[in-house]
C-alpha atoms as a PDB file:
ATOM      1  CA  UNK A   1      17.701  43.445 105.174  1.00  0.00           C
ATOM      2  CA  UNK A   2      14.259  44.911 105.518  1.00  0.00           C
ATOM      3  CA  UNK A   3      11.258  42.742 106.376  1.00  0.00           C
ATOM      4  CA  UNK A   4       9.869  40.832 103.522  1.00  0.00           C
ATOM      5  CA  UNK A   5       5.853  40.901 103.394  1.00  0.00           C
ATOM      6  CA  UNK A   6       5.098  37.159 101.725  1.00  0.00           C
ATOM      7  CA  UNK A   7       1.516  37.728 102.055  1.00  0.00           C
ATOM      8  CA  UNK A   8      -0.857  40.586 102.446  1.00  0.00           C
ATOM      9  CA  UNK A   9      -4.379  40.544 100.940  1.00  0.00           C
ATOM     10  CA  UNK A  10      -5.787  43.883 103.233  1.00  0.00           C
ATOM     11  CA  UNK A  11      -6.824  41.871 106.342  1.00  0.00           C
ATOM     12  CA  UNK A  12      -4.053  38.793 106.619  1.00  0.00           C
ATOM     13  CA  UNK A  13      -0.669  39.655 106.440  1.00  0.00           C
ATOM     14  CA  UNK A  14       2.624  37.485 106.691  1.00  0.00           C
ATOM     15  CA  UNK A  15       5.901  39.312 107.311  1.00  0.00           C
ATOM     16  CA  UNK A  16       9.651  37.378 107.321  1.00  0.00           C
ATOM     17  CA  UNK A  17      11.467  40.090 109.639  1.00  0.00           C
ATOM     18  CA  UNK A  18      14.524  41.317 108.831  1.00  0.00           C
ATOM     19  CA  UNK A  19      18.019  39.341 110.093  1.00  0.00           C
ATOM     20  CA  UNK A  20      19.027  40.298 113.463  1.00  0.00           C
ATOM     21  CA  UNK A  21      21.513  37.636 113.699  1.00  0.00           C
ATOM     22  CA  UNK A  22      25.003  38.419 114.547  1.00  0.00           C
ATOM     23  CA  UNK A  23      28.611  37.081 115.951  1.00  0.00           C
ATOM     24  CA  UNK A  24      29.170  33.482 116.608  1.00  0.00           C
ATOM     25  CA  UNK A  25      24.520  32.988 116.474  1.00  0.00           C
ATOM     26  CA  UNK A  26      23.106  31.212 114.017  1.00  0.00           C
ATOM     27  CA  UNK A  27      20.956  33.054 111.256  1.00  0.00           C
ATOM     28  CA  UNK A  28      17.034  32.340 112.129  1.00  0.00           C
ATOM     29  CA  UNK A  29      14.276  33.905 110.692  1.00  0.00           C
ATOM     30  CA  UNK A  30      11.076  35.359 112.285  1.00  0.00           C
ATOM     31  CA  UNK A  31       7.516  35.379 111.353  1.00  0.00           C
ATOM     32  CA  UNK A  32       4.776  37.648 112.070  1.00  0.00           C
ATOM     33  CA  UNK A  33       1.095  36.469 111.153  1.00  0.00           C
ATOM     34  CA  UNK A  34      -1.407  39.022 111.656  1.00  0.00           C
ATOM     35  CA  UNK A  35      -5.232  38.419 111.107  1.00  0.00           C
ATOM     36  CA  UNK A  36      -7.531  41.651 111.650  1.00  0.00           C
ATOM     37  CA  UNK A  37      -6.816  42.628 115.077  1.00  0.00           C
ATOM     38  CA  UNK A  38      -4.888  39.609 115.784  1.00  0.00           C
ATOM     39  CA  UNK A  39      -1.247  39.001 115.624  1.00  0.00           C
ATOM     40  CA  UNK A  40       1.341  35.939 116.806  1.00  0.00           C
ATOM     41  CA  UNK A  41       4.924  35.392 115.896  1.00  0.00           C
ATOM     42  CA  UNK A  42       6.474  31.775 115.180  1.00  0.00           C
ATOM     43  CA  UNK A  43      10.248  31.082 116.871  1.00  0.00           C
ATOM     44  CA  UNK A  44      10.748  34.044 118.234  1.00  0.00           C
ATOM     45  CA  UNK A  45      14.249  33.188 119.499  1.00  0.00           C
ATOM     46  CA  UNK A  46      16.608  33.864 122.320  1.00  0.00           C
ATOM     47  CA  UNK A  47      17.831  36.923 124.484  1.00  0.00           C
ATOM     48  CA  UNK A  48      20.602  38.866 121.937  1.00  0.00           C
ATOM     49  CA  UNK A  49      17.667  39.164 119.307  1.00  0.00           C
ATOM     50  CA  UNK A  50      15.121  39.927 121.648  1.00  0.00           C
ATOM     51  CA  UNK A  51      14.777  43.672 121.741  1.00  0.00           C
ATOM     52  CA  UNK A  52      15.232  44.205 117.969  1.00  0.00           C
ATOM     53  CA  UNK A  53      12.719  40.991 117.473  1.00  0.00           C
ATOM     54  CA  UNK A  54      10.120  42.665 119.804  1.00  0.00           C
ATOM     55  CA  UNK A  55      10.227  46.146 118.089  1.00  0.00           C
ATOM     56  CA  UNK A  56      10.407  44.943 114.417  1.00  0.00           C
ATOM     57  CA  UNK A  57       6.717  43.118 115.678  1.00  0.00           C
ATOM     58  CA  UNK A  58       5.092  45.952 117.356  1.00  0.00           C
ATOM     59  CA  UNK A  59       5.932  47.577 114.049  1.00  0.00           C
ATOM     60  CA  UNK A  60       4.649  44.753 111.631  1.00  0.00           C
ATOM     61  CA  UNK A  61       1.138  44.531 114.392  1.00  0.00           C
ATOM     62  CA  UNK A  62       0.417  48.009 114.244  1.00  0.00           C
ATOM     63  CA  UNK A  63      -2.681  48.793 116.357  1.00  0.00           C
ATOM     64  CA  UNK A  64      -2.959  44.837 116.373  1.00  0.00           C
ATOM     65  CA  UNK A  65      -2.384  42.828 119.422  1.00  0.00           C
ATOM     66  CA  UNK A  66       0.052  40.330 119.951  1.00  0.00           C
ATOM     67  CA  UNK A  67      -2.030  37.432 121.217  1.00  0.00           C
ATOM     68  CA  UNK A  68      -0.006  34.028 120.576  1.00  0.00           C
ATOM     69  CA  UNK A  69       3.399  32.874 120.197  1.00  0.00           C
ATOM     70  CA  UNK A  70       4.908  29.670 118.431  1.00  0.00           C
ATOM     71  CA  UNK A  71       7.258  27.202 119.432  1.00  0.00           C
ATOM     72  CA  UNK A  72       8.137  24.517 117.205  1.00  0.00           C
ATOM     73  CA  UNK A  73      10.522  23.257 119.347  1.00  0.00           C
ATOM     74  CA  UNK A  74      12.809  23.694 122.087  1.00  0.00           C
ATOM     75  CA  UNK A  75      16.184  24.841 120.873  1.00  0.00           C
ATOM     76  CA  UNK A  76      17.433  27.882 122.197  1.00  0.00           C
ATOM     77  CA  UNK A  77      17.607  29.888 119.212  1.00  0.00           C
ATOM     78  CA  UNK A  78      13.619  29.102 119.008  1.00  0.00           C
ATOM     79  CA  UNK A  79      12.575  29.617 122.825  1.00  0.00           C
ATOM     80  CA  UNK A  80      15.308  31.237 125.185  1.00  0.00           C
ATOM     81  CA  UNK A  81      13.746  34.700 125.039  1.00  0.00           C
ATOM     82  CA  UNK A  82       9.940  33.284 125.873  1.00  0.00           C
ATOM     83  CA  UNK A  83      10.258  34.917 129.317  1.00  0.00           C
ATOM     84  CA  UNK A  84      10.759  38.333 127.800  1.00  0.00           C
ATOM     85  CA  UNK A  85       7.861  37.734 125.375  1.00  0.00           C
ATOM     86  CA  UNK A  86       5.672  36.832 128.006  1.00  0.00           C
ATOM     87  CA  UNK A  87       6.373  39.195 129.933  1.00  0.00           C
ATOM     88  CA  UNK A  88       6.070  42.341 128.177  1.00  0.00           C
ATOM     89  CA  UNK A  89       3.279  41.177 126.800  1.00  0.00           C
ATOM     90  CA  UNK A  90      -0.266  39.192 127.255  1.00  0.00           C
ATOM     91  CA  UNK A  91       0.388  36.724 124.442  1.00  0.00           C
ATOM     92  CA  UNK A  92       0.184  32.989 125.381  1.00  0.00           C
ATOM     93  CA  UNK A  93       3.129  30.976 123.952  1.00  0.00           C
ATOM     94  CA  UNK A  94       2.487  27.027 122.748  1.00  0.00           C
ATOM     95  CA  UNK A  95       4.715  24.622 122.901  1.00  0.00           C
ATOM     96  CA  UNK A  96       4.887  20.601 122.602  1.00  0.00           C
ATOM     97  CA  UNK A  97       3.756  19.082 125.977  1.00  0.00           C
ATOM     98  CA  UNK A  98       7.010  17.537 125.676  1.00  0.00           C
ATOM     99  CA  UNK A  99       8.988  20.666 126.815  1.00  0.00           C
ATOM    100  CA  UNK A 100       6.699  22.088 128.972  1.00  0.00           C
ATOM    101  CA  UNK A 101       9.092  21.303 132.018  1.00  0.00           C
ATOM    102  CA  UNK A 102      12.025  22.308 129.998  1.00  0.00           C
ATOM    103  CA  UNK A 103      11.425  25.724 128.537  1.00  0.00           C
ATOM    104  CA  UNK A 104      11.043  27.255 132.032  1.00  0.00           C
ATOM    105  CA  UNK A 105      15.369  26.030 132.617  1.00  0.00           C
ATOM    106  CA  UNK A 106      15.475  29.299 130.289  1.00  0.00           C
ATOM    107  CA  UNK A 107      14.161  31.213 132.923  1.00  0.00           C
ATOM    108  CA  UNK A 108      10.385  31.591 133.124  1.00  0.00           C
ATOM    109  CA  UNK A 109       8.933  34.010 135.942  1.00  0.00           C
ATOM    110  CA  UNK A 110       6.313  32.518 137.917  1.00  0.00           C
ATOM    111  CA  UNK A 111       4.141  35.139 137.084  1.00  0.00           C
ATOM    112  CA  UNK A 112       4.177  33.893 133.092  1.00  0.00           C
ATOM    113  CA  UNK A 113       4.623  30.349 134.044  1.00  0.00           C
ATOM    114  CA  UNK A 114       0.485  29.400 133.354  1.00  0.00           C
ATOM    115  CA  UNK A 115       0.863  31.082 129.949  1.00  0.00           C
ATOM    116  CA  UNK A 116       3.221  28.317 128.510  1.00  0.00           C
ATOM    117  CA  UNK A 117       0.434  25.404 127.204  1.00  0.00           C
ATOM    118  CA  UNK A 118       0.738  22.735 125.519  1.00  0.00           C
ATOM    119  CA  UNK A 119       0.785  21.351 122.138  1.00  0.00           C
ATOM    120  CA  UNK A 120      -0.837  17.727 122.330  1.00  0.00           C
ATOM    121  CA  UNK A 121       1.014  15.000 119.918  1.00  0.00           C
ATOM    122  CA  UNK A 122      -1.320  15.173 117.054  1.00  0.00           C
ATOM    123  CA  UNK A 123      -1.651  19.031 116.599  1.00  0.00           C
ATOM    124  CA  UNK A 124      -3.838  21.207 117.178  1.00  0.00           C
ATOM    125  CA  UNK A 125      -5.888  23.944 115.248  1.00  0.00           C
ATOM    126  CA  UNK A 126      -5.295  27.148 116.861  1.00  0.00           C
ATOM    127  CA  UNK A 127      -7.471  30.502 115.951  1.00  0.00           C
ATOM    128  CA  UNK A 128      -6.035  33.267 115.156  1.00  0.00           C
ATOM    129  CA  UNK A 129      -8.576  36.109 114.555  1.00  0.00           C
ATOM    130  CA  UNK A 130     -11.031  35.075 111.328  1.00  0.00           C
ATOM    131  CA  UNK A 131      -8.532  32.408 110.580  1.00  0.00           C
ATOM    132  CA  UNK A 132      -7.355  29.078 112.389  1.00  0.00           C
ATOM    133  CA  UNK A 133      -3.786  28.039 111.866  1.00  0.00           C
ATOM    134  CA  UNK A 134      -2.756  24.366 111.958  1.00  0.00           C
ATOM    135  CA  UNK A 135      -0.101  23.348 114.654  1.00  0.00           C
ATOM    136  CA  UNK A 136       1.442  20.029 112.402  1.00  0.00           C
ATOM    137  CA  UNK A 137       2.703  16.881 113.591  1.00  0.00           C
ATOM    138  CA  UNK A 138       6.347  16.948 112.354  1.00  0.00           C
ATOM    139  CA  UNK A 139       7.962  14.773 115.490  1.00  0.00           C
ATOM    140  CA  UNK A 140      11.822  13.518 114.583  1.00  0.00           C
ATOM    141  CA  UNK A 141      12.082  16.597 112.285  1.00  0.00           C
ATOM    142  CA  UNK A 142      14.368  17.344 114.207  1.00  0.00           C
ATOM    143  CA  UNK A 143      13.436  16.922 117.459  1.00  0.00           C
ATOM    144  CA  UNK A 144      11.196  14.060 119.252  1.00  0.00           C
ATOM    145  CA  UNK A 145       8.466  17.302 120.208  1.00  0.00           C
ATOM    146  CA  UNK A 146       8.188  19.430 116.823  1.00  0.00           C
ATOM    147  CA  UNK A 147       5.621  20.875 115.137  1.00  0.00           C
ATOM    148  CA  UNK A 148       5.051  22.978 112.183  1.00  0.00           C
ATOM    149  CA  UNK A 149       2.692  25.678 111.840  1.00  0.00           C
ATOM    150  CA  UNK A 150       0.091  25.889 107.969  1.00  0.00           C
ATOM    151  CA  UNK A 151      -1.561  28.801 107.633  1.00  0.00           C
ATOM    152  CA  UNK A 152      -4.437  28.032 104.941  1.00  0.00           C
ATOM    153  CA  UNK A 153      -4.896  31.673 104.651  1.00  0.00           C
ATOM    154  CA  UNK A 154      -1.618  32.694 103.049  1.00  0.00           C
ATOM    155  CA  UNK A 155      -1.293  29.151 102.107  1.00  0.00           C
ATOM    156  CA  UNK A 156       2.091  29.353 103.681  1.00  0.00           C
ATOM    157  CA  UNK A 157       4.195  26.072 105.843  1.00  0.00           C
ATOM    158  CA  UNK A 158       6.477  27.387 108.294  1.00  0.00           C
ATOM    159  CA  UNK A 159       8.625  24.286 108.336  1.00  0.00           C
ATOM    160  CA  UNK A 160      10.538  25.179 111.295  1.00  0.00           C
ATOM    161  CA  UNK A 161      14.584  23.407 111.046  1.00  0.00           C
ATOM    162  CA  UNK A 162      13.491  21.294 107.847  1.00  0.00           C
ATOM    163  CA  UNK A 163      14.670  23.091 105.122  1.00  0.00           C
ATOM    164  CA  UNK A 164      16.887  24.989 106.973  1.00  0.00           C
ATOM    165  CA  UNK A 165      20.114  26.093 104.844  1.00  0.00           C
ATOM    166  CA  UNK A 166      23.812  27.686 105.874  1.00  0.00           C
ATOM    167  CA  UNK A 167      25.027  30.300 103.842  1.00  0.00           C
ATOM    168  CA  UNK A 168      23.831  32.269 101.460  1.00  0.00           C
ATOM    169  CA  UNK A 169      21.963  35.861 101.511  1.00  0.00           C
ATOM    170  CA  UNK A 170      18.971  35.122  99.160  1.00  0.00           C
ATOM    171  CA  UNK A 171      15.546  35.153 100.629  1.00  0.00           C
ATOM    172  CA  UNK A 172      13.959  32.706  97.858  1.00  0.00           C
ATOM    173  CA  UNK A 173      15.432  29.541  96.620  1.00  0.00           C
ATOM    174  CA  UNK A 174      16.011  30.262  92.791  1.00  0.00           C
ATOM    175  CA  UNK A 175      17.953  27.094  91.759  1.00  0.00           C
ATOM    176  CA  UNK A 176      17.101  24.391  94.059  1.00  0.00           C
ATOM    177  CA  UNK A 177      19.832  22.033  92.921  1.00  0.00           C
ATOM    178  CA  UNK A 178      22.373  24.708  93.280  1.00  0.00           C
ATOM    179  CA  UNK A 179      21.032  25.349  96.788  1.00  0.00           C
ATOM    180  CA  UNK A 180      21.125  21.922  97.761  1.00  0.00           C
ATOM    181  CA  UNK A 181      25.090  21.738  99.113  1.00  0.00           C
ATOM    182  CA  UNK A 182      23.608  24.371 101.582  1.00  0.00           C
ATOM    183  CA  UNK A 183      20.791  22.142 102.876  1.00  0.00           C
ATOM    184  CA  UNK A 184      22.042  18.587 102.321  1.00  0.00           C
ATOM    185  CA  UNK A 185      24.977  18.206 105.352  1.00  0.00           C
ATOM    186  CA  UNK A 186      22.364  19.956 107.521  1.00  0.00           C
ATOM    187  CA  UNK A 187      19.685  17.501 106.973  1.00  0.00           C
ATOM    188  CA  UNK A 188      21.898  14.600 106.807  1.00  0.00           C
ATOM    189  CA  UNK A 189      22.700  14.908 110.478  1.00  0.00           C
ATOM    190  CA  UNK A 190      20.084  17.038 112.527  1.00  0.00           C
ATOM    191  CA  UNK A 191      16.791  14.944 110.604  1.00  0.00           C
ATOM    192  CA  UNK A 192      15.602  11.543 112.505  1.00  0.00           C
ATOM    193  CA  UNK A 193      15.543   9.377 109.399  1.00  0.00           C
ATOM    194  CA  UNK A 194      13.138   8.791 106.475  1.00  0.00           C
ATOM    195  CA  UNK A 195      10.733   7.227 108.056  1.00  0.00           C
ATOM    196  CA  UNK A 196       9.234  11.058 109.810  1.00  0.00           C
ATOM    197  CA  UNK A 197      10.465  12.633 106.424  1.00  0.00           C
ATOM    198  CA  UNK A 198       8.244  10.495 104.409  1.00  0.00           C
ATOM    199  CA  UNK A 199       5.338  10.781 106.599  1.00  0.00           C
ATOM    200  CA  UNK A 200       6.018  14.160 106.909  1.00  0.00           C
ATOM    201  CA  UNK A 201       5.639  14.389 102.886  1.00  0.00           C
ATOM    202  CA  UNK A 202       2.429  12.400 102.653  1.00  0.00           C
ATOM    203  CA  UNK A 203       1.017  14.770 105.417  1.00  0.00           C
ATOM    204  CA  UNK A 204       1.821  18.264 103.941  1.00  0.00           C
ATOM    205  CA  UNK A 205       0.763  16.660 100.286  1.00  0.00           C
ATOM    206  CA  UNK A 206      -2.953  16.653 101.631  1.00  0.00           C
ATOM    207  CA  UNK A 207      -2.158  20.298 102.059  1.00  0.00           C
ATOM    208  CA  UNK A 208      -2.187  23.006  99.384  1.00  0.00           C
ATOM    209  CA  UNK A 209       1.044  24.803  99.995  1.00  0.00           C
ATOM    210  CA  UNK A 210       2.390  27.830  98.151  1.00  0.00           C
ATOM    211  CA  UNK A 211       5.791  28.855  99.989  1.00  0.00           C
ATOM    212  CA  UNK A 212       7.669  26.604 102.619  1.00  0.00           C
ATOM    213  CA  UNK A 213       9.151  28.804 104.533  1.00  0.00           C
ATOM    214  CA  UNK A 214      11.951  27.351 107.188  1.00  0.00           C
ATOM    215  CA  UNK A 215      13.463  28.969 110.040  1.00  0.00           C
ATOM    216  CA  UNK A 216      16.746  29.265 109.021  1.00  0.00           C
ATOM    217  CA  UNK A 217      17.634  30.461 104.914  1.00  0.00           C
ATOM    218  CA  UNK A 218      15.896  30.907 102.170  1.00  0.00           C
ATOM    219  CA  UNK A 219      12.418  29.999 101.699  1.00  0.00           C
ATOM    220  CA  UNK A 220      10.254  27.564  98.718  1.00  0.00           C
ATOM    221  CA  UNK A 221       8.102  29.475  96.888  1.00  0.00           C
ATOM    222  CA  UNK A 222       5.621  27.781  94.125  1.00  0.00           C
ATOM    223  CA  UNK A 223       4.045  24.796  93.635  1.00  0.00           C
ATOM    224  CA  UNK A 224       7.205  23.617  91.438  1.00  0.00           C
ATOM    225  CA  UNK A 225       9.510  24.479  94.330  1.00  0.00           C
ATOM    226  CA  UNK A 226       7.256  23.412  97.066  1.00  0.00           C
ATOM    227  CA  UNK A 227       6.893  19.828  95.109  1.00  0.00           C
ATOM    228  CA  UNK A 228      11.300  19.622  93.975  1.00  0.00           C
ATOM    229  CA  UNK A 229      11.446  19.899  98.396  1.00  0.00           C
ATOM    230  CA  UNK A 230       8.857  17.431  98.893  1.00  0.00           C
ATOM    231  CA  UNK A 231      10.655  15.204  96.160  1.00  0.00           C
ATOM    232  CA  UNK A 232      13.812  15.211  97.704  1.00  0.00           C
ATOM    233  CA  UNK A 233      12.882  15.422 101.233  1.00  0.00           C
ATOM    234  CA  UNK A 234      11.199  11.660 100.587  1.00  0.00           C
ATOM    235  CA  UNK A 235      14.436  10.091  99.175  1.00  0.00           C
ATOM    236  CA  UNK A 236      16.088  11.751 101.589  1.00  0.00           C
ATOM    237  CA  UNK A 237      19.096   9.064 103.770  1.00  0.00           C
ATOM    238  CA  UNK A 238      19.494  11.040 106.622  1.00  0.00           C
ATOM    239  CA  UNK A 239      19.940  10.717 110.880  1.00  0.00           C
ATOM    240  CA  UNK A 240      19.652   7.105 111.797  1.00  0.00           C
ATOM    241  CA  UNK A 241      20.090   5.505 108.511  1.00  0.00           C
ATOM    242  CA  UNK A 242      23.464   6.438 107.962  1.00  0.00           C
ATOM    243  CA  UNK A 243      24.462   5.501 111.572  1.00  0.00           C
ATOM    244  CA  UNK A 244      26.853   2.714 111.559  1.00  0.00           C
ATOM    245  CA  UNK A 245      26.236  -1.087 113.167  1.00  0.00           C
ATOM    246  CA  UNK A 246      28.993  -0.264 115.533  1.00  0.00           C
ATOM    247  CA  UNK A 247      30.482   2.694 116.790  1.00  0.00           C
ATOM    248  CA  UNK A 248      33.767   3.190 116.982  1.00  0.00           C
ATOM    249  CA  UNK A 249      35.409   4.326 120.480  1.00  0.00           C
ATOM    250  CA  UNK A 250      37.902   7.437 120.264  1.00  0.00           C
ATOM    251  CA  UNK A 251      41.360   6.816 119.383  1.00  0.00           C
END
C-alpha cells in the first residue's frame, strides 16, 4: 500500500505511511507531520519495521529535517526502535514521564539517553515549525502514561490504540457499524473503563477534529464519523467495568 497524504495544503503536510507490518507483528500505522522545514513522526515502532519506517520518512521529509518524535505510549510496537531513531538522527523523542526509566530496557545508548524528555501529566504544546501540536491527556486509554497528539493545522487526532481495529484492508472507515465487530473486542479489554473514555470525549469535543486517525486500522474521517466514534466511545462498557466481583482461580 502506498503512503496516503491526509493533508497537504503547500507548507503542512500529513502522510499515513504505507504498511510494513509482517509475520506474527501486529499492523500499526505511521505518521509523518511535516511543517516547512520541520518534520516529526508519531509511533514510530520497533526494530523489524525500522529500516523501511526510516526510509519511507526521509522520503515523505524531503530536504526537511526530522526534528521530533512521538510516543504515545510505551508498547513495543510504539517505542522499541527509539534507539535507532535517535541515533541516526538529531530528532528528540517525547515520551510520558512515566516511562522515562522504561523505554531505555529497549536499549537506549548512552549517547541518545538525554534526548528522551518527558511528557508532563497534563500535556504539553509542542512546536513544530509555524505550527504547535498538542500532546493530549488520554491516561487509561490504554495505558496509565498515554497521550494523544491534535494537530490544529490539518485538524487531524492521532488517537494512538483508541480506535484501533483488527482486520480489514481499508484505510477509511466507510460503514462504522459494520466496522464495529473489528473495534469492539479490542476496546472491551485493552481500554481502562468509561470513566477516561468519557473524559476523553468531553476533552477532544472542545476540539475541532476532522479525521481521527488511530494507530492501528482504518482511520475517522468527517465530522459525522468523527462524532458516530465520539458517540460510541462515551457509552462505551469496557476494562474495569466488566471485571467480575470475584475472580475465579484456574481449574
Amino acid at each position: 500500500m502506498p503512503p496516503t497524504i491526509l493533508f497537504d495544503n503547500g507548507t503542512h503536510k500529513n502522510v499515513l505511511l504505507e504498511d510494513v507490518s509482517s509475520g506474527l507483528a501486529v499492523q500499526a500505522n505511521q505518521h509523518v507531520i511535516v511543517d516547512g522545514a520541520s518534520g516529526m513522526i508519531l509511533d514510530p515502532g520497533g526494530h523489524k519495521v525500522y529500516s523501511k519506517v526510516l526510509a519511507g520518512t526521509m522520503t515523505q521529509l524531503g530536504r526537511s529535517k526530522l526534528e521530533k518524535i512521538f510516543l504515545s505510549h510505551q508498547d513495543p510496537d510504539i517505542v522499541a526502535a527509539t534507539n535507532g531513531w535517535l541515533m541516526t538522527t538529531d530528532a528528540v523523542a517525547y515520551v510520558s514521564k512515566l516511562w522515562i526509566r522504561f523505554v531505555p530496557h529497549f536499549g537506549l545508548d548512552h549517547l541518545v539517553l538525554d534526548r528522551l524528555l518527558p511528557i508532563p501529566d497534563q500535556g504539553m504544546r509542542l512546536p513544530l515549525g509555524s505550527a504547535e501540536m498538542l500532546l493530549l491527556q488520554a491516561h487509561f486509554l490504554h495505558s496509565c502514561g498515554n497521550f494523544h497528539l491534535y494537530d490544529p493545522v490539518s485538524k487531524i487526532l492521532y488517537s494512538g490504540d483508541l480506535g484501533a481495529s483488527i482486520g480489514g484492508e481499508t484505510v477509511e472507515v466507510q460503514d462504522f457499524d459494520a466496522h464495529l465487530p473489528a473495534m469492539e473486542g479490542f476496546h472491551k479489554r485493552y481500554m481502562a473503563g468509561s470513566k477516561a473514555l468519557r473524559a476523553w470525549v468531553k476533552m477532544v469535543r472542545k476540539l475541532d477534529v476532522q479525521i481521527i486517525a488511530p494507530q492501528h486500522g482504518a482511520l475517522f474521517r468527517g465530522p459525522a464519523m468523527v462524532e458516530r466514534f465520539l458517540s460510541w466511545c462515551e457509552t462505551l462498557q469496557c476494562g474495569m467495568d466488566l471485571l467480575d466481583d470475584e475472580l475465579q482461580l484456574p481449574a
